[in-house]
PDB file of N, CA and C in Angstrom:
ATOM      1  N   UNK A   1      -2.546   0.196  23.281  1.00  0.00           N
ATOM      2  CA  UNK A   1      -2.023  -0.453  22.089  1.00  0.00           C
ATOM      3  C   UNK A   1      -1.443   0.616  21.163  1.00  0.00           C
ATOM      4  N   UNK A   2       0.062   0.412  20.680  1.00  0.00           N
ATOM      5  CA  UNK A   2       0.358   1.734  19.420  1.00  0.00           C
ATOM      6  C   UNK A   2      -0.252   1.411  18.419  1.00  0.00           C
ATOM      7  N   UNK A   3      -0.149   3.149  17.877  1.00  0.00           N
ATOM      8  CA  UNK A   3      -0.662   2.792  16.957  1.00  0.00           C
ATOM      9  C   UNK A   3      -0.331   2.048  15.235  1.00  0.00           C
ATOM     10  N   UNK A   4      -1.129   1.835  14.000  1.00  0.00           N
ATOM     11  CA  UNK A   4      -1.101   1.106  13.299  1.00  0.00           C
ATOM     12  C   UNK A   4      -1.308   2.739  12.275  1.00  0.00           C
ATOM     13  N   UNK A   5      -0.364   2.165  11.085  1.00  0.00           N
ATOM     14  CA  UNK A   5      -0.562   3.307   9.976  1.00  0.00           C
ATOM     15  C   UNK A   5      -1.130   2.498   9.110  1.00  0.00           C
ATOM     16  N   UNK A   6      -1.949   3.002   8.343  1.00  0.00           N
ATOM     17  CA  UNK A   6      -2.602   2.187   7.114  1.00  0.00           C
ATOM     18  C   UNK A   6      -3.113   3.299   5.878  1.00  0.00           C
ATOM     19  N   UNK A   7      -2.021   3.084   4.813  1.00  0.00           N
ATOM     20  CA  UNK A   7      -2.475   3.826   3.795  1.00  0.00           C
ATOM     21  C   UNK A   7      -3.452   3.123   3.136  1.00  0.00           C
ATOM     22  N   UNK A   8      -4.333   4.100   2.390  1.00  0.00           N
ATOM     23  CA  UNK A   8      -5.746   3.690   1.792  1.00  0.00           C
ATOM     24  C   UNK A   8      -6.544   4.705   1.115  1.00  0.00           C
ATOM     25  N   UNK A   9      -7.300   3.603   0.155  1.00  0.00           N
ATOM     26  CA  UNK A   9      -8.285   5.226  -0.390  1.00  0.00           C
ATOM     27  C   UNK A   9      -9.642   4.360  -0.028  1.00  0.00           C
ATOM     28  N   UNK A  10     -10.326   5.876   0.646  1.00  0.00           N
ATOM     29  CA  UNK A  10     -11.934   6.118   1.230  1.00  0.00           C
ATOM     30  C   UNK A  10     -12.908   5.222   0.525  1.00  0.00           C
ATOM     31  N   UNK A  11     -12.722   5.318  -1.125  1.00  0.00           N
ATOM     32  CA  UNK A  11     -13.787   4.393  -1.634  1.00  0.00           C
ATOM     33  C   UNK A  11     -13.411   3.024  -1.823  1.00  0.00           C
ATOM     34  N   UNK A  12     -12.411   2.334  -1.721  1.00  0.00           N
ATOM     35  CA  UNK A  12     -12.014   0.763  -1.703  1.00  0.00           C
ATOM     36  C   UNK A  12     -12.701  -0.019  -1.162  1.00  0.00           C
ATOM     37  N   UNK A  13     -13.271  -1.034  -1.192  1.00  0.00           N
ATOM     38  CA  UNK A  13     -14.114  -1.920  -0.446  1.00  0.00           C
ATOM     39  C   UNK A  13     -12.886  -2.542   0.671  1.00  0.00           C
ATOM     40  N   UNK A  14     -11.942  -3.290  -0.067  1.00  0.00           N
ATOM     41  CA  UNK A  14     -10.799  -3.659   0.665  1.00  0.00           C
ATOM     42  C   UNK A  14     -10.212  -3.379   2.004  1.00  0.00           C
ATOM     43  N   UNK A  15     -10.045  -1.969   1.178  1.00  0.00           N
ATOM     44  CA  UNK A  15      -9.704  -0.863   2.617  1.00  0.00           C
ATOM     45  C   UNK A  15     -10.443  -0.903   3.448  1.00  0.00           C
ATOM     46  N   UNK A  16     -12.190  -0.825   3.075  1.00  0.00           N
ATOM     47  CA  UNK A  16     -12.934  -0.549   4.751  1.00  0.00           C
ATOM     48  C   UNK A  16     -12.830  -2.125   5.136  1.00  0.00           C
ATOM     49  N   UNK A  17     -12.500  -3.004   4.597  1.00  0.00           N
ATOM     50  CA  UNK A  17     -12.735  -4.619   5.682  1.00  0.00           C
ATOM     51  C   UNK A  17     -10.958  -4.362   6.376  1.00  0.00           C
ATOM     52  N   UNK A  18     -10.403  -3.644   5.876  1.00  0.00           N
ATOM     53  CA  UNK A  18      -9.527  -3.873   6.673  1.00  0.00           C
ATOM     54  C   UNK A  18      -9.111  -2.865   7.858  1.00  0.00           C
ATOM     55  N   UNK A  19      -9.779  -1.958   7.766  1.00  0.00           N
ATOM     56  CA  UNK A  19     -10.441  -0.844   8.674  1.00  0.00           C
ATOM     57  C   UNK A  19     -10.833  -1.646   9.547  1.00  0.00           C
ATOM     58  N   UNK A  20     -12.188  -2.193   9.274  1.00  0.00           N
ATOM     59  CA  UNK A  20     -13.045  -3.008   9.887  1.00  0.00           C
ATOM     60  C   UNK A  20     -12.181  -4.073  10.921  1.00  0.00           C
ATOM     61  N   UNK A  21     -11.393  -4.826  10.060  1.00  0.00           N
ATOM     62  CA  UNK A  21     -10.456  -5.255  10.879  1.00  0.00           C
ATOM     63  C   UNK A  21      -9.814  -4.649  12.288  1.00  0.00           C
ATOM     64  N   UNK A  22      -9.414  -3.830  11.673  1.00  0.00           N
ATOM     65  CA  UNK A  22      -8.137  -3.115  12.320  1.00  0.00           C
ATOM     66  C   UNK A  22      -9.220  -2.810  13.631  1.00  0.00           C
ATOM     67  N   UNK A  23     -10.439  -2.203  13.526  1.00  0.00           N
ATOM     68  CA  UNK A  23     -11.075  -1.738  14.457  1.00  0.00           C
ATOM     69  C   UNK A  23     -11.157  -2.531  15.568  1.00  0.00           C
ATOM     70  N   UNK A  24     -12.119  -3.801  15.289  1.00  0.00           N
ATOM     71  CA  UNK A  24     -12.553  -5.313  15.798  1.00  0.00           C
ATOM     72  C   UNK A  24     -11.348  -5.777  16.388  1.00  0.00           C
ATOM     73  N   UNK A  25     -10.255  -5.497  15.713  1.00  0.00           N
ATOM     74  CA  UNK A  25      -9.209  -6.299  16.709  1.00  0.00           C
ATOM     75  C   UNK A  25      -8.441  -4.910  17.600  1.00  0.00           C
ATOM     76  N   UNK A  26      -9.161  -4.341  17.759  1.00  0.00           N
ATOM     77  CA  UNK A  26      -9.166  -2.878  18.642  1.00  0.00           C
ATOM     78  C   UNK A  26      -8.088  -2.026  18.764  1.00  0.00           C
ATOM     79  N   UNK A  27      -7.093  -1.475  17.106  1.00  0.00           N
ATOM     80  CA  UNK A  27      -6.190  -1.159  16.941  1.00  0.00           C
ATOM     81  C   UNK A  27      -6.839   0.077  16.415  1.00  0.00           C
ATOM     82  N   UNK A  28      -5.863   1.464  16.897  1.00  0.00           N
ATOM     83  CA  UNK A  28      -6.202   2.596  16.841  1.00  0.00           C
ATOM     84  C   UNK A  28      -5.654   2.775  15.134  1.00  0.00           C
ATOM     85  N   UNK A  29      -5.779   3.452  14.796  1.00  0.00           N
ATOM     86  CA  UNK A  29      -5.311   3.783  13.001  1.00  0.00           C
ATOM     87  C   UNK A  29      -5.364   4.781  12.597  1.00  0.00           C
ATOM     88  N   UNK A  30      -3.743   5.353  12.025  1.00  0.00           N
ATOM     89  CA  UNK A  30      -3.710   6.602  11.372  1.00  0.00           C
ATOM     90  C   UNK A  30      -3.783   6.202   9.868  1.00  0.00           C
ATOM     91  N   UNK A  31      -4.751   6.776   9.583  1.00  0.00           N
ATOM     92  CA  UNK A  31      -5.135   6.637   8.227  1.00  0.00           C
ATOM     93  C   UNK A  31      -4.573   8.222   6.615  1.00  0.00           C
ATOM     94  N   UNK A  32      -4.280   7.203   5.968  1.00  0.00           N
ATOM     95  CA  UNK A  32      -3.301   8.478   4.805  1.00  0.00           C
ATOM     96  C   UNK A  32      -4.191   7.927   3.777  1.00  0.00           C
ATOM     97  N   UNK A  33      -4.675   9.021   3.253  1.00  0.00           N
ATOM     98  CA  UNK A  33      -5.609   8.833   1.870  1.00  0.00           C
ATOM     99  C   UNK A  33      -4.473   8.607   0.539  1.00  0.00           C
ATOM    100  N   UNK A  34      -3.998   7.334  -0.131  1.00  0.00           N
ATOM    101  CA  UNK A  34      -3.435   7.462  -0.857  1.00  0.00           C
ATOM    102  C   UNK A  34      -3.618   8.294  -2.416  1.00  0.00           C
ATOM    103  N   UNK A  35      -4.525   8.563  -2.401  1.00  0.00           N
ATOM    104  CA  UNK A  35      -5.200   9.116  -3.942  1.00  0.00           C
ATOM    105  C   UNK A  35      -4.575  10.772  -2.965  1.00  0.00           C
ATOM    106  N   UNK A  36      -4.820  11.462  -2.468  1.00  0.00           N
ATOM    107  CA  UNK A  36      -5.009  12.698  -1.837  1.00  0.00           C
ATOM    108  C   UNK A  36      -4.124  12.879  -1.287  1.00  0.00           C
ATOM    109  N   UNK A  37      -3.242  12.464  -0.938  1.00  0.00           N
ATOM    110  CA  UNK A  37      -2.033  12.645  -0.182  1.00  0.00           C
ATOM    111  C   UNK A  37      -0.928  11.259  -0.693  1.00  0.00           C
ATOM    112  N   UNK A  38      -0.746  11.259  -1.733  1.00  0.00           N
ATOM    113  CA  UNK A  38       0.199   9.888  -2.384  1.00  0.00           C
ATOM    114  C   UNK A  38       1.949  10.059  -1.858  1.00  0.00           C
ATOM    115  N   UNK A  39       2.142   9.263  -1.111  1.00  0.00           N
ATOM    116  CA  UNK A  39       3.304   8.776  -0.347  1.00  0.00           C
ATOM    117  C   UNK A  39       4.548   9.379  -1.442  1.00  0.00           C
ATOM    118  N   UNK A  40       5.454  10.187  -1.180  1.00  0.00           N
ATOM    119  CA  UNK A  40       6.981  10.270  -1.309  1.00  0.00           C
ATOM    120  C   UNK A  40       7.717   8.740  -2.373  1.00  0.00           C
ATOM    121  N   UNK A  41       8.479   9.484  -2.950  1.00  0.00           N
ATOM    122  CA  UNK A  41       9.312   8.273  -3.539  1.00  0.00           C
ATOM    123  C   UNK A  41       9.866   7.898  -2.544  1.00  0.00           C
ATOM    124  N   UNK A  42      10.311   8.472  -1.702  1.00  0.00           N
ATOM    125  CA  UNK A  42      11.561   7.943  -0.380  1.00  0.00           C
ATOM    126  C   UNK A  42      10.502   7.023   0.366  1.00  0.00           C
ATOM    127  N   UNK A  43       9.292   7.222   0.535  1.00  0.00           N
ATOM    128  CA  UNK A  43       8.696   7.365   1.576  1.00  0.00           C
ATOM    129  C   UNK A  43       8.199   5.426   0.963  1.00  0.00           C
ATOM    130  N   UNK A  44       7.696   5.516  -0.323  1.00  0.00           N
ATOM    131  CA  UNK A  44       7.399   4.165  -0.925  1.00  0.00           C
ATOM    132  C   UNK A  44       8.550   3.591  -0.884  1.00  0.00           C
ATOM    133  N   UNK A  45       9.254   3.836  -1.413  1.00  0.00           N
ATOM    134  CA  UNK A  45      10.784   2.865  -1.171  1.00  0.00           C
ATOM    135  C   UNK A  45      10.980   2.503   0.199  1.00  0.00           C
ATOM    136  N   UNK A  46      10.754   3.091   1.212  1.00  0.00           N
ATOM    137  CA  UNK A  46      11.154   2.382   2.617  1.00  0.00           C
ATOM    138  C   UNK A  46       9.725   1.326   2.517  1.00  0.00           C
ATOM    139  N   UNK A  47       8.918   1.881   2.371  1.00  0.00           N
ATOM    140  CA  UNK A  47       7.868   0.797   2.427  1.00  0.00           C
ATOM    141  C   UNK A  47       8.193  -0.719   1.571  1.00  0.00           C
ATOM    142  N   UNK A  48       8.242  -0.200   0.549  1.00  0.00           N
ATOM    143  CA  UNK A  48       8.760  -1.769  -0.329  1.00  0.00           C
ATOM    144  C   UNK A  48       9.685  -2.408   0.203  1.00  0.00           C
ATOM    145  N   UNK A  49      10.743  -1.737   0.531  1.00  0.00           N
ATOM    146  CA  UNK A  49      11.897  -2.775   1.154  1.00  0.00           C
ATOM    147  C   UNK A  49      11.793  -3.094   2.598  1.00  0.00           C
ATOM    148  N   UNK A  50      10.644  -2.601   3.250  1.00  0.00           N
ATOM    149  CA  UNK A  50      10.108  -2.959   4.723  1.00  0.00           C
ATOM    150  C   UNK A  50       9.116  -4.357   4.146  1.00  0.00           C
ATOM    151  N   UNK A  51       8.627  -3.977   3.631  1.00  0.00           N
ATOM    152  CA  UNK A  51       7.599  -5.370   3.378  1.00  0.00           C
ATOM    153  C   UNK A  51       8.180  -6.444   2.005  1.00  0.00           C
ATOM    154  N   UNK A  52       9.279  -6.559   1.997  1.00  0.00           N
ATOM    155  CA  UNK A  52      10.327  -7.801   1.610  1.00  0.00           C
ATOM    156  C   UNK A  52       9.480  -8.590   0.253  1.00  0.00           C
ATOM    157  N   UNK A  53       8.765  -7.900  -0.512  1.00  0.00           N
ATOM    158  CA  UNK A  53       8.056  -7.849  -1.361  1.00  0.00           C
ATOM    159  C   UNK A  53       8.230  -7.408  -3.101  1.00  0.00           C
ATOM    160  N   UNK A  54       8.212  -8.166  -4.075  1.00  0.00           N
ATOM    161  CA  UNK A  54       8.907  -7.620  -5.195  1.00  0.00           C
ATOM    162  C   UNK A  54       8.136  -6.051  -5.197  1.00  0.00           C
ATOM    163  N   UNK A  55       8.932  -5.028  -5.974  1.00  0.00           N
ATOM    164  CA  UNK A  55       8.174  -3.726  -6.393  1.00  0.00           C
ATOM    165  C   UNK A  55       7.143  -4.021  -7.287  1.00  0.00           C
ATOM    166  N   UNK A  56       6.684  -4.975  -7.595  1.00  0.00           N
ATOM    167  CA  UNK A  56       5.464  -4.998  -8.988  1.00  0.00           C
ATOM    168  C   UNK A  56       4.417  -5.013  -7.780  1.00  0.00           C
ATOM    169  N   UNK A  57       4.502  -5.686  -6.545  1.00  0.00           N
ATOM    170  CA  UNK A  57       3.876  -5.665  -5.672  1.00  0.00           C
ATOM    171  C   UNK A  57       2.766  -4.213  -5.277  1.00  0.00           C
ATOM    172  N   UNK A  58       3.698  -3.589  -5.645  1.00  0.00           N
ATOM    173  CA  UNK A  58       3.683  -2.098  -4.686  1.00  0.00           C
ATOM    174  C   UNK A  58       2.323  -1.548  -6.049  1.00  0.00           C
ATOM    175  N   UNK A  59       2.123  -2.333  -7.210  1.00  0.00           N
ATOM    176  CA  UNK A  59       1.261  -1.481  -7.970  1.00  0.00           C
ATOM    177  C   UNK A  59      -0.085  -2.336  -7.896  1.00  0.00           C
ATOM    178  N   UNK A  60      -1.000  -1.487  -8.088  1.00  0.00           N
ATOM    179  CA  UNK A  60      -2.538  -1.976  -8.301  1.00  0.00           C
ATOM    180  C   UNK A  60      -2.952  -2.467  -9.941  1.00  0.00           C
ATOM    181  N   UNK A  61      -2.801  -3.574  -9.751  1.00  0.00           N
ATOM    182  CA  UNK A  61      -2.516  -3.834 -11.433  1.00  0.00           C
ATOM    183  C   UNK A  61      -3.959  -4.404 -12.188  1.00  0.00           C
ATOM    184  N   UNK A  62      -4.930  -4.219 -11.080  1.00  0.00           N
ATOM    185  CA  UNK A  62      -6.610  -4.042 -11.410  1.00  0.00           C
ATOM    186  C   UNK A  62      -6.319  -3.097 -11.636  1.00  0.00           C
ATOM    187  N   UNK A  63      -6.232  -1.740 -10.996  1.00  0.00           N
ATOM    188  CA  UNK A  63      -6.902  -0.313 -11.454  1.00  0.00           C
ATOM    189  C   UNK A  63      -6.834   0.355 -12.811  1.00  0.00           C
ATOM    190  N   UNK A  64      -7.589   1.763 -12.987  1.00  0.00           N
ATOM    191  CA  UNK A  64      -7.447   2.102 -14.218  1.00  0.00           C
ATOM    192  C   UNK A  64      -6.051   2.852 -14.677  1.00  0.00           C
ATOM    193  N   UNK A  65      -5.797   3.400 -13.666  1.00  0.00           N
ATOM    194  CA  UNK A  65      -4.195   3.618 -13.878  1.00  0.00           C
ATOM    195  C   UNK A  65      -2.957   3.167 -14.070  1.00  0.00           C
ATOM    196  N   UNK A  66      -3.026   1.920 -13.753  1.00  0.00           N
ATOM    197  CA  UNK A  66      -1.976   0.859 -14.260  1.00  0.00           C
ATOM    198  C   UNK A  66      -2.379  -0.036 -15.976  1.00  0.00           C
ATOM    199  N   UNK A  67      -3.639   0.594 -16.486  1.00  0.00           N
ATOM    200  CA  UNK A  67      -4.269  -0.518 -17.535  1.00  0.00           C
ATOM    201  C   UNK A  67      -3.862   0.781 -18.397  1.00  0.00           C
ATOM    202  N   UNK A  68      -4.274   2.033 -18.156  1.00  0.00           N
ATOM    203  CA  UNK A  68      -4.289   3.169 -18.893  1.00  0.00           C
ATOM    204  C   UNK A  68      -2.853   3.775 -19.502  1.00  0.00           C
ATOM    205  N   UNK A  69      -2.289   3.331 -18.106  1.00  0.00           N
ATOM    206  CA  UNK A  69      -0.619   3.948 -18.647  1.00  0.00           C
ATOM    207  C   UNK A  69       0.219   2.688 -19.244  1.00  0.00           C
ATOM    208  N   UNK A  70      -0.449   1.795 -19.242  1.00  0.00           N
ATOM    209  CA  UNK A  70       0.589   0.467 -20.004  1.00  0.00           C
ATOM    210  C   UNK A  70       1.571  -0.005 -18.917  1.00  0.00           C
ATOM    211  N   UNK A  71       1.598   0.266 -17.675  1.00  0.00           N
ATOM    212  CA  UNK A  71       2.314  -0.426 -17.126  1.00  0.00           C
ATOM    213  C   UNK A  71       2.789  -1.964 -16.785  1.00  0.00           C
ATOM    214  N   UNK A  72       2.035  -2.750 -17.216  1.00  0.00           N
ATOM    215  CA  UNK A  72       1.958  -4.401 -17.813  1.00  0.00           C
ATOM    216  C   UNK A  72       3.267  -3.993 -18.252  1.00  0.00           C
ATOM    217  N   UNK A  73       3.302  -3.481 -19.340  1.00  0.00           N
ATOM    218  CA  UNK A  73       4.406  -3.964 -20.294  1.00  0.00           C
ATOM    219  C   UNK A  73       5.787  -3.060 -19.828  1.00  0.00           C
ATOM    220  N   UNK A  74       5.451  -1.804 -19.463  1.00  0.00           N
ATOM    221  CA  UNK A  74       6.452  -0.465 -18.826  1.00  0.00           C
ATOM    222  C   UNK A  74       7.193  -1.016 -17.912  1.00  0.00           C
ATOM    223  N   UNK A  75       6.946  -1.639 -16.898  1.00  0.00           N
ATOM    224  CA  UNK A  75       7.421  -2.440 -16.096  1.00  0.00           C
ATOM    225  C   UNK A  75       8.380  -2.525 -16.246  1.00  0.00           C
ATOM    226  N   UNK A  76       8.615  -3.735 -17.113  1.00  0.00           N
ATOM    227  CA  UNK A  76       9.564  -4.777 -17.185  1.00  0.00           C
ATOM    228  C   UNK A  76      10.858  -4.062 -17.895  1.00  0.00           C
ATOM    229  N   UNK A  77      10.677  -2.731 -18.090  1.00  0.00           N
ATOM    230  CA  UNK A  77      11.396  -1.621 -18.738  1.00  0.00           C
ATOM    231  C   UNK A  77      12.315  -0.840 -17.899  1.00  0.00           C
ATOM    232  N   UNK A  78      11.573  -0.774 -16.532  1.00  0.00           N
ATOM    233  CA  UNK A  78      11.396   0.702 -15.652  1.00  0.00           C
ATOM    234  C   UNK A  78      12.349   0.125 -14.873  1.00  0.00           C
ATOM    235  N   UNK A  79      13.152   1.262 -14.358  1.00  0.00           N
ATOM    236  CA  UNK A  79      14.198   0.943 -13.171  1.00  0.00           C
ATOM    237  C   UNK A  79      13.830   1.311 -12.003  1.00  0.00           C
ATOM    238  N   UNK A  80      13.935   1.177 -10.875  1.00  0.00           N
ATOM    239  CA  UNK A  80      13.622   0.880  -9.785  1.00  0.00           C
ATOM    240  C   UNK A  80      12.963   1.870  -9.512  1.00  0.00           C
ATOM    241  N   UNK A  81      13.939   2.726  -9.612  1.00  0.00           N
ATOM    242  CA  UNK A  81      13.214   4.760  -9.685  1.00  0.00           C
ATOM    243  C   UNK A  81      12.542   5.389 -10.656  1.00  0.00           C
ATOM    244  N   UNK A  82      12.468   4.600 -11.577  1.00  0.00           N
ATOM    245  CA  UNK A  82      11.605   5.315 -12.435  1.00  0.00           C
ATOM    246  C   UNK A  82       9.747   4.309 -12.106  1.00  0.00           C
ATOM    247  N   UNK A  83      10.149   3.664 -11.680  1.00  0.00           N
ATOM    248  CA  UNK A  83       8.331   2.704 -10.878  1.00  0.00           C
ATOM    249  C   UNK A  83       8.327   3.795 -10.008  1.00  0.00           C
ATOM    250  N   UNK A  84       8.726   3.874  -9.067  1.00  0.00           N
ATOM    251  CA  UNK A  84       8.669   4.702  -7.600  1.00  0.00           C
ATOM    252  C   UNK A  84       8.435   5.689  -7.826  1.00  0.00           C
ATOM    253  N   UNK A  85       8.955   6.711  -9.004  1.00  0.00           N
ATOM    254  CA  UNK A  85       8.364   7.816  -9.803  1.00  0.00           C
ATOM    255  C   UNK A  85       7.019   8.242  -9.560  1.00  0.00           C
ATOM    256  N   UNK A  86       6.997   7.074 -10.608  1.00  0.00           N
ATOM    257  CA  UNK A  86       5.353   6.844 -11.122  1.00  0.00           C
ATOM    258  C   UNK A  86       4.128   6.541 -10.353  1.00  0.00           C
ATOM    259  N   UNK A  87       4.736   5.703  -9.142  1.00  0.00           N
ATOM    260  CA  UNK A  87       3.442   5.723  -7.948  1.00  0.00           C
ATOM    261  C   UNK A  87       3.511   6.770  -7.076  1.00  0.00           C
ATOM    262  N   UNK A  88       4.494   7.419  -7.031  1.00  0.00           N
ATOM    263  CA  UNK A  88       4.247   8.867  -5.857  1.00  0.00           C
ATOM    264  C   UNK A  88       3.450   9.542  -6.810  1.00  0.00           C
ATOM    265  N   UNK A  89       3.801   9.627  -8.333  1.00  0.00           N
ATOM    266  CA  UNK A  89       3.060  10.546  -9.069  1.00  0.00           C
ATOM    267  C   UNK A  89       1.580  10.368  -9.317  1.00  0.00           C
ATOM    268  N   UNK A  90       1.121   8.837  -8.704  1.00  0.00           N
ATOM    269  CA  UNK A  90      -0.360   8.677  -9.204  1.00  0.00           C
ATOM    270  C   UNK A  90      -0.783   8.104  -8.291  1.00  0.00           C
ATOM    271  N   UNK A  91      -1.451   8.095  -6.743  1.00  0.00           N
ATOM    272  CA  UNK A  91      -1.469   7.189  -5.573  1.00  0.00           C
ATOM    273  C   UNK A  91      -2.598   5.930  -6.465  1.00  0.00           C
ATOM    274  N   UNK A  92      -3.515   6.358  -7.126  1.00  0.00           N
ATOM    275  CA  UNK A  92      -4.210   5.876  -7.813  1.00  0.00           C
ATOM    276  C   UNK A  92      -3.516   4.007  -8.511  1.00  0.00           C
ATOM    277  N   UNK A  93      -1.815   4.847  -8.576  1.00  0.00           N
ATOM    278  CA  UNK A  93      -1.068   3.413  -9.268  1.00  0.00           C
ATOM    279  C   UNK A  93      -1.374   2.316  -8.095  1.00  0.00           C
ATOM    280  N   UNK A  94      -0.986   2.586  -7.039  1.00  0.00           N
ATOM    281  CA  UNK A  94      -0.800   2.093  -5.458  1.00  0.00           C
ATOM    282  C   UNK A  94      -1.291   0.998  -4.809  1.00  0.00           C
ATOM    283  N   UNK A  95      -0.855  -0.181  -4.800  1.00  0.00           N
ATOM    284  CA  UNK A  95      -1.945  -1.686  -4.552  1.00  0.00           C
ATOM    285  C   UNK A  95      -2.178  -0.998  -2.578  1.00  0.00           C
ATOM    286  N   UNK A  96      -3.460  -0.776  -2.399  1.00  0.00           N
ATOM    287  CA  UNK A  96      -3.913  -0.666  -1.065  1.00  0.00           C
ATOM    288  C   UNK A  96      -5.200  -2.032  -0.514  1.00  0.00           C
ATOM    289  N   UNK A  97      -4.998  -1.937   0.468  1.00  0.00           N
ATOM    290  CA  UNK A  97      -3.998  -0.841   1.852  1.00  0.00           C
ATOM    291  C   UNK A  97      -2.782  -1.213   2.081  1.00  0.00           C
ATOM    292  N   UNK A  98      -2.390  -0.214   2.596  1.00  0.00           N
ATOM    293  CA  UNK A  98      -0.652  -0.872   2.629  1.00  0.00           C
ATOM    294  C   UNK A  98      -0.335  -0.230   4.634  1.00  0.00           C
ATOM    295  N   UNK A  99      -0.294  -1.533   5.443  1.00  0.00           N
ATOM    296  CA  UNK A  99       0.005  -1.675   6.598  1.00  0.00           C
ATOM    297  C   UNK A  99       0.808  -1.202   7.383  1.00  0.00           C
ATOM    298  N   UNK A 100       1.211  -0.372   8.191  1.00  0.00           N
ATOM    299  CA  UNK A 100       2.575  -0.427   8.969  1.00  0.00           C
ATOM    300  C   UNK A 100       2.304  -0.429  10.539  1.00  0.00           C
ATOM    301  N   UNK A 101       3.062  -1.681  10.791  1.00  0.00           N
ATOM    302  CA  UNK A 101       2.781  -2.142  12.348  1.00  0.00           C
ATOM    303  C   UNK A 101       3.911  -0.889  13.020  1.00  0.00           C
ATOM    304  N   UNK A 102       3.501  -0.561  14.481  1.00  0.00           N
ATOM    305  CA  UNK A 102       4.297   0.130  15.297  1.00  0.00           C
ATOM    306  C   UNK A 102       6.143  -0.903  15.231  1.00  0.00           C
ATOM    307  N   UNK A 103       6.235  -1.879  14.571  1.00  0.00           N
ATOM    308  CA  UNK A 103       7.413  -2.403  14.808  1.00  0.00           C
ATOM    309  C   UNK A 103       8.177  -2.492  13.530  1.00  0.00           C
ATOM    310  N   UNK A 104       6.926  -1.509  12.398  1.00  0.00           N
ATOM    311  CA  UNK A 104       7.532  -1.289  11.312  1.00  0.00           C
ATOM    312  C   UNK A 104       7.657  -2.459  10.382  1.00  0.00           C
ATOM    313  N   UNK A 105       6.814  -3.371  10.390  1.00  0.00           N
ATOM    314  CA  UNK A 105       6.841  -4.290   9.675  1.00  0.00           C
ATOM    315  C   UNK A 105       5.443  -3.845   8.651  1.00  0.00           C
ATOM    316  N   UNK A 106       5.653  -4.425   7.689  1.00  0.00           N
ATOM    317  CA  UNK A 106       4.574  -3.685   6.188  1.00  0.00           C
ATOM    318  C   UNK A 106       4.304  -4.879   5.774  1.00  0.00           C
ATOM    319  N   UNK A 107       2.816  -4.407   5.431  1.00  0.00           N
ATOM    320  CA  UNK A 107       1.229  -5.485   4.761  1.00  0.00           C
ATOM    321  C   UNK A 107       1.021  -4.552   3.434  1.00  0.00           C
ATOM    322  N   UNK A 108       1.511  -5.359   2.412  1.00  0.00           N
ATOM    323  CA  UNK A 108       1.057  -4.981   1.264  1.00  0.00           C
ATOM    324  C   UNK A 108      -0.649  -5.812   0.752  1.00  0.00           C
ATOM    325  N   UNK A 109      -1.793  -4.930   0.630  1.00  0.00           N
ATOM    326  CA  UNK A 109      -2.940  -5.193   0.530  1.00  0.00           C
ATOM    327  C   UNK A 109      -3.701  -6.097   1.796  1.00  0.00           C
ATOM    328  N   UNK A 110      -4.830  -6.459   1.697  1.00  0.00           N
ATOM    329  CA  UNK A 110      -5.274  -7.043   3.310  1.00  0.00           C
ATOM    330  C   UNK A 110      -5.494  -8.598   2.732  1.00  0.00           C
ATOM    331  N   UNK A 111      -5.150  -9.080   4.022  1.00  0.00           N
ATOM    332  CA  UNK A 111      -6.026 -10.806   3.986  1.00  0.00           C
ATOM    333  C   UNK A 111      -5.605 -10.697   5.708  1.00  0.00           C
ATOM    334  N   UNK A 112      -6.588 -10.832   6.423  1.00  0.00           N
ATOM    335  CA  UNK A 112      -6.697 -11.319   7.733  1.00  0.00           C
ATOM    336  C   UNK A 112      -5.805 -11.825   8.380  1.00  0.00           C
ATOM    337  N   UNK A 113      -5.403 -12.798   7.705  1.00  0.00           N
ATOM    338  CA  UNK A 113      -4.359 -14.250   8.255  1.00  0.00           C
ATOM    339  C   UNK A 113      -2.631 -13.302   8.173  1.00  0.00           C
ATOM    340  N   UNK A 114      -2.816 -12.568   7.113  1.00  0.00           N
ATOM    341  CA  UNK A 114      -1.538 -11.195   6.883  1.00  0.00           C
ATOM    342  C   UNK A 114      -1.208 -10.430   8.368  1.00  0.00           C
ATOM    343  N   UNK A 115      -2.470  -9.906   8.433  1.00  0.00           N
ATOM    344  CA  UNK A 115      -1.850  -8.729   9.351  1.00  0.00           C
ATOM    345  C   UNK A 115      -2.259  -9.884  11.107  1.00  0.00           C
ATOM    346  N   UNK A 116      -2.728 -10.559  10.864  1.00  0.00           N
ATOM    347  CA  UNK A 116      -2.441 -11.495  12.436  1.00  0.00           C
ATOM    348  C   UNK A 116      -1.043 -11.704  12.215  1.00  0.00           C
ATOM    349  N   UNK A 117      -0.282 -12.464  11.068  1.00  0.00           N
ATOM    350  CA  UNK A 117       0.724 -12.911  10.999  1.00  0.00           C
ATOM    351  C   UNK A 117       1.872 -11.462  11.253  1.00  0.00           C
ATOM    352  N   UNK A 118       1.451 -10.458  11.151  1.00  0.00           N
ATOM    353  CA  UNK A 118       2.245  -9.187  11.010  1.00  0.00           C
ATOM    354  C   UNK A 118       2.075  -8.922  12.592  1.00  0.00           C
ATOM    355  N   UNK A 119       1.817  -9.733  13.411  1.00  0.00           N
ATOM    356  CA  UNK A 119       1.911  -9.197  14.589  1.00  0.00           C
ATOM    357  C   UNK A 119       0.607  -8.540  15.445  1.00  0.00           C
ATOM    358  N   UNK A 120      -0.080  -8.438  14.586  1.00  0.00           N
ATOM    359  CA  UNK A 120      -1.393  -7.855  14.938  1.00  0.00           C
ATOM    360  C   UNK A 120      -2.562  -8.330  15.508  1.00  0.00           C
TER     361      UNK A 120
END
């Protein structure tokens, strides 16, 4: 089976059920610590426009980094590149896990019924 990329950070509950997942349905996984290694502007931008998903998508809008920097309201301000900026600059911003099937299709955050539907 190829393999499955799945960005994520170590302490997420989220992340390990979808680990967990990924395992159980017996898919190998390269795993990228988003806090520790936070994805490229280029690198998020292919992702967003792979997973056909608005960019507000692409932020964790529980965490403390999106409450702390005002991004609620920054948002609706920010141009395309200046968001994309801001999450390479803080993986912390980053709604995880974020999926990529060997066919290059992208799972923004987990729900089960997602990544079956993603091919998986």
């Amino acid at each position: 089976m190829a393999q499955v990329t799945l960005y994520h950070y170590p302490g997420c509950s989220t992340c390990k059920s979808a680990r967990r997942w990924l395992e159980a349905a017996g898919h190998d996984a390269k795993l990228i610590d988003l806090v520790a290694h936070p994805p490229s502007k280029a690198t998020l931008s292919k992702l967003w426009k792979a997973s056909g998903q608005p960019l507000k998508k692409l932020f964790n809008t529980s965490g403390q980094s999106y409450r702390a920097g005002g991004f609620g309201e920054r948002l609706k301000s920010m141009s395309d590149s200046e968001a994309l900026a801001a999450l390479a600059a803080d993986g912390k911003l980053i709604k995880r896990p974020i999926l990529v099937t060997p066919a290059g299709d992208v799972v923004i955050g987990f729900k089960a019924e997602n990544y079956q539907g993603a091919g998986l």
